[in-house]
Protein backbone atom coordinates (compact mmCIF):
# COMPACT_ATOMS: atom_id res chain seq x y z
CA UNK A 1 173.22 169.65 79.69
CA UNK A 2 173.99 173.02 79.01
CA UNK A 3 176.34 173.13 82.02
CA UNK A 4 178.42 170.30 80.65
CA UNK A 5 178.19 172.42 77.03
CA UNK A 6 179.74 175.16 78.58
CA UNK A 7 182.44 173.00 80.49
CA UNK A 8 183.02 171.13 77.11
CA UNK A 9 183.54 174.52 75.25
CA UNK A 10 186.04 176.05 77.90
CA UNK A 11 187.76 173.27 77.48
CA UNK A 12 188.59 172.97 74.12
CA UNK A 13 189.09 176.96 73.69
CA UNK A 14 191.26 177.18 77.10
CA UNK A 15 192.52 173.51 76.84
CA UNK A 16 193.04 171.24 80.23
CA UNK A 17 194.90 173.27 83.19
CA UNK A 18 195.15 173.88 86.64
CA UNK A 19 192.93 176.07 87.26
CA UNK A 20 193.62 178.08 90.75
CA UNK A 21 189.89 179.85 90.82
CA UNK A 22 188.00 178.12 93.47
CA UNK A 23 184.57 178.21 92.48
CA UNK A 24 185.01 177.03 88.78
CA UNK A 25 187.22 174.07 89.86
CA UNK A 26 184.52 173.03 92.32
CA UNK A 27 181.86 172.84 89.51
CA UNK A 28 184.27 170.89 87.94
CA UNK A 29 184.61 168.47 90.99
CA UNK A 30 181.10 168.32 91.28
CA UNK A 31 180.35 167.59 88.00
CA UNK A 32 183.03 164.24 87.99
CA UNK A 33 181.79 163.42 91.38
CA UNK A 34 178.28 163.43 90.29
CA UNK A 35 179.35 161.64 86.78
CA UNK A 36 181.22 158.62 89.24
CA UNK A 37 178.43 158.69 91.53
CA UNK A 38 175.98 158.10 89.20
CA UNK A 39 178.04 155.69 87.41
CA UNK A 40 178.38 153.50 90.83
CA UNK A 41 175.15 153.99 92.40
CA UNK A 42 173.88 152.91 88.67
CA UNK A 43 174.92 149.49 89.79
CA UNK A 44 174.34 149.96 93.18
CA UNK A 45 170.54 150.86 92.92
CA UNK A 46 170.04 148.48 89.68
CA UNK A 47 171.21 145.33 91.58
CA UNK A 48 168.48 147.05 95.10
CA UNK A 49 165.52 147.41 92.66
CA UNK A 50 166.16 144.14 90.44
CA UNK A 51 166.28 142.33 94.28
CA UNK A 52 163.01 144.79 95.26
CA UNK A 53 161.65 143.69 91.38
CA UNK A 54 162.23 139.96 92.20
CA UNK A 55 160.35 139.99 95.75
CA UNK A 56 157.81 142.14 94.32
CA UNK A 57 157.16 139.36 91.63
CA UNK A 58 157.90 136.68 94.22
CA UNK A 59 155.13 138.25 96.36
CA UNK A 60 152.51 138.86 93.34
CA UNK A 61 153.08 134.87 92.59
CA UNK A 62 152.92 134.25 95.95
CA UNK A 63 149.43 136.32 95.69
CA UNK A 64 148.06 134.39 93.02
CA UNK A 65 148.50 131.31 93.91
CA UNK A 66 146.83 131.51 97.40
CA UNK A 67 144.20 133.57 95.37
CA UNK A 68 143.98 130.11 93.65
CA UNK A 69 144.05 127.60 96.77
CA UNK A 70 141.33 130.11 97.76
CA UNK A 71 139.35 130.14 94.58
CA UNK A 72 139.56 126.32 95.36
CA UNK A 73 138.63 126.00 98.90
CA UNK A 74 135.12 128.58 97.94
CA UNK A 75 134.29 126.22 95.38
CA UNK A 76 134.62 123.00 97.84
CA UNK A 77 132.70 125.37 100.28
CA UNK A 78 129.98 125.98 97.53
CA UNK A 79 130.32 122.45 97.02
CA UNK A 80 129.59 121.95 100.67
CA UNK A 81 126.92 124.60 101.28
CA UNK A 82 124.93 123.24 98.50
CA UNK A 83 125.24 119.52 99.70
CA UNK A 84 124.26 120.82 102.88
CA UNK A 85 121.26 122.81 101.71
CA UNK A 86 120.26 119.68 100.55
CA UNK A 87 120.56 117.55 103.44
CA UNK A 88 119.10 120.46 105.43
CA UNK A 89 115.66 120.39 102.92
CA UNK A 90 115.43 116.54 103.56
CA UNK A 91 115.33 116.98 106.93
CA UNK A 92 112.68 119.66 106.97
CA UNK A 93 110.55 117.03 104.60
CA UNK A 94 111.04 113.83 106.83
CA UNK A 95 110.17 116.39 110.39
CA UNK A 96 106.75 117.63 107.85
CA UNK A 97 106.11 113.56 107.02
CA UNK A 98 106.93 112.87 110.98
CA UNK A 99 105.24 115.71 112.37
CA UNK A 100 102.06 114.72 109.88
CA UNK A 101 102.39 111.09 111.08
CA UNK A 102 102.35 112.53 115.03
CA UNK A 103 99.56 114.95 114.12
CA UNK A 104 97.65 111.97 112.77
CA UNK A 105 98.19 109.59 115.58
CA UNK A 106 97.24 112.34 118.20
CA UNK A 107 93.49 112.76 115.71
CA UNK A 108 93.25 108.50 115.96
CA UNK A 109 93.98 108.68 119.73
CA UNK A 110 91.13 111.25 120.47
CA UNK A 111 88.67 109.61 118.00
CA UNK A 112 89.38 106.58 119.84
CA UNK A 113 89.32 108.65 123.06
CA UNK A 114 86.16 110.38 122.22
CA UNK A 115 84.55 107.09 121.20
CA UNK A 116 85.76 104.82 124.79
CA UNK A 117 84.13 108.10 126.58
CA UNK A 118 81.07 108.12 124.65
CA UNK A 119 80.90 104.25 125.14
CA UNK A 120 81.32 104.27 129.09
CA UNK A 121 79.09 107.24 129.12
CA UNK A 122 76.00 105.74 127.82
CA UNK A 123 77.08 102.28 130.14
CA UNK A 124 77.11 105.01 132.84
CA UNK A 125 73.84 106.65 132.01
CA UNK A 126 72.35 103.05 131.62
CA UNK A 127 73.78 102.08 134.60
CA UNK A 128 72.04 104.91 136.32
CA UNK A 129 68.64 104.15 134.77
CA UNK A 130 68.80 100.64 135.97
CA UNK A 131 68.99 102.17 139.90
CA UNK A 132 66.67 104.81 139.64
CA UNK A 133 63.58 102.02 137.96
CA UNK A 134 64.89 99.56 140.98
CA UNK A 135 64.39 102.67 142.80
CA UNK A 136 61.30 103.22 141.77
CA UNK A 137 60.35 99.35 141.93
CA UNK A 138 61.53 99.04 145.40
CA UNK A 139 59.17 102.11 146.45
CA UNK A 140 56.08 101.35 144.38
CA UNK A 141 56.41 97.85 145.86
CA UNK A 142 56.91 99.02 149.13
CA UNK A 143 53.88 101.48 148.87
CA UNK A 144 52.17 98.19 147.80
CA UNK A 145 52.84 96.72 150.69
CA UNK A 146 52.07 99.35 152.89
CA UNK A 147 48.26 99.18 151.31
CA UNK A 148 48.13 95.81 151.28
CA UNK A 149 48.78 95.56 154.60
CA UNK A 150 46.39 98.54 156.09
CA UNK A 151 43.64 97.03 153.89
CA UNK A 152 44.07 93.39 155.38
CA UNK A 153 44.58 95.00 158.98
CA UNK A 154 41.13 96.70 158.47
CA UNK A 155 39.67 93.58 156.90
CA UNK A 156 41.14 91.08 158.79
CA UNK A 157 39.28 89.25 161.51
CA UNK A 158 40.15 86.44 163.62
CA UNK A 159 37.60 84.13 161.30
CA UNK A 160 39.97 85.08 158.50
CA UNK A 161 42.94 84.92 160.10
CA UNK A 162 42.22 81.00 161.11
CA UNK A 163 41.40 80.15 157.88
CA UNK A 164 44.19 81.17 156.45
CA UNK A 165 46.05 79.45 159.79
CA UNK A 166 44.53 76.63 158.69
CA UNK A 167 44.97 76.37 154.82
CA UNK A 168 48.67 77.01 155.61
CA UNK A 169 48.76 74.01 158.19
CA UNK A 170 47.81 71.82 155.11
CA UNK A 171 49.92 73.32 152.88
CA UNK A 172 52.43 72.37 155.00
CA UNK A 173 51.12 68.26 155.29
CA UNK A 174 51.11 68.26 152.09
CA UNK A 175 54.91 69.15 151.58
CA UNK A 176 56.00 66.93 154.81
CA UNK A 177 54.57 63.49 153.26
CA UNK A 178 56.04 63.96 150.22
């Protein structure tokens, strides 16, 4: 500013002439070429940064509304989590009812396990008491036997043993007329 004061002033004292000095003409040139410069670049850089203002604004709306489409696909996803969540809890209540159910079933099955066992156990054991008293039958009659027969071998005589020849002999007429 004061430059241009000082131009201004050595104009209107000196007036407008050629001037032959070199250096003071140049500021001169200078000054105008900076003066048209700004003038056209004024229009040149207004018409750059309205274009760079309108793609900057472009690109903010641009911005917000996939900020919105966003904003709207995390609420479906919410949306979907929480529907999920919920699907998800069901499912861990029917496997607790199923697994309950199973858990059941497998105490019924060995009850009725436990009980068939206990059942052909005692038939078992019974089973086994039954051979060992024929067991012991067979033997005490056997020993019986044995007795019986060393007491009649030292008893017998051949007196005896016709008799009883003979009482046999009838027996038998007996039977054979009838």
């Amino acid at each position: 500013m004061q430059i241009l004061n000082l131009i201004s002033q050595q104009y209107l004292n000196n007036g407008i002439s050629f001037n032959s000095n070199f250096l003071e003409s140049n500021v001169l040139n200078i000054v105008l070429l900076l003066s048209g410069l700004i003038y056209v670049l004024k229009q040149f850089l207004g018409s750059i940064l309205s274009l760079r203002q309108e793609k900057v604004l472009f690109a903010i709306n641009e911005s917000e509304e996939r900020l919105k489409q966003a904003n709207v696909r995390l609420r479906e996803a919410e949306k979907q989590l929480v529907q999920t969540q919920i699907i998800i809890d069901q499912i861990i209540k029917e496997a607790q009812i199923t697994a309950e159910k199973v858990r059941q079933s497998i105490l019924e099955q060995g009850k009725s396990d436990i009980e068939r066992l206990t059942l052909s156990s005692k038939a078992s054991i019974k089973y086994a008491e039954n051979q060992v008293k024929q067991q012991i039958q067979q033997q005490i009659i056997s020993l019986a036997i044995k007795k019986v027969t060393k007491k009649l071998k030292n008893q017998m005589t051949s007196a005896i043993q016709v008799k009883i020849i003979d009482n046999n002999i009838m027996q038998l007429k007996g039977d054979i007329i009838i």
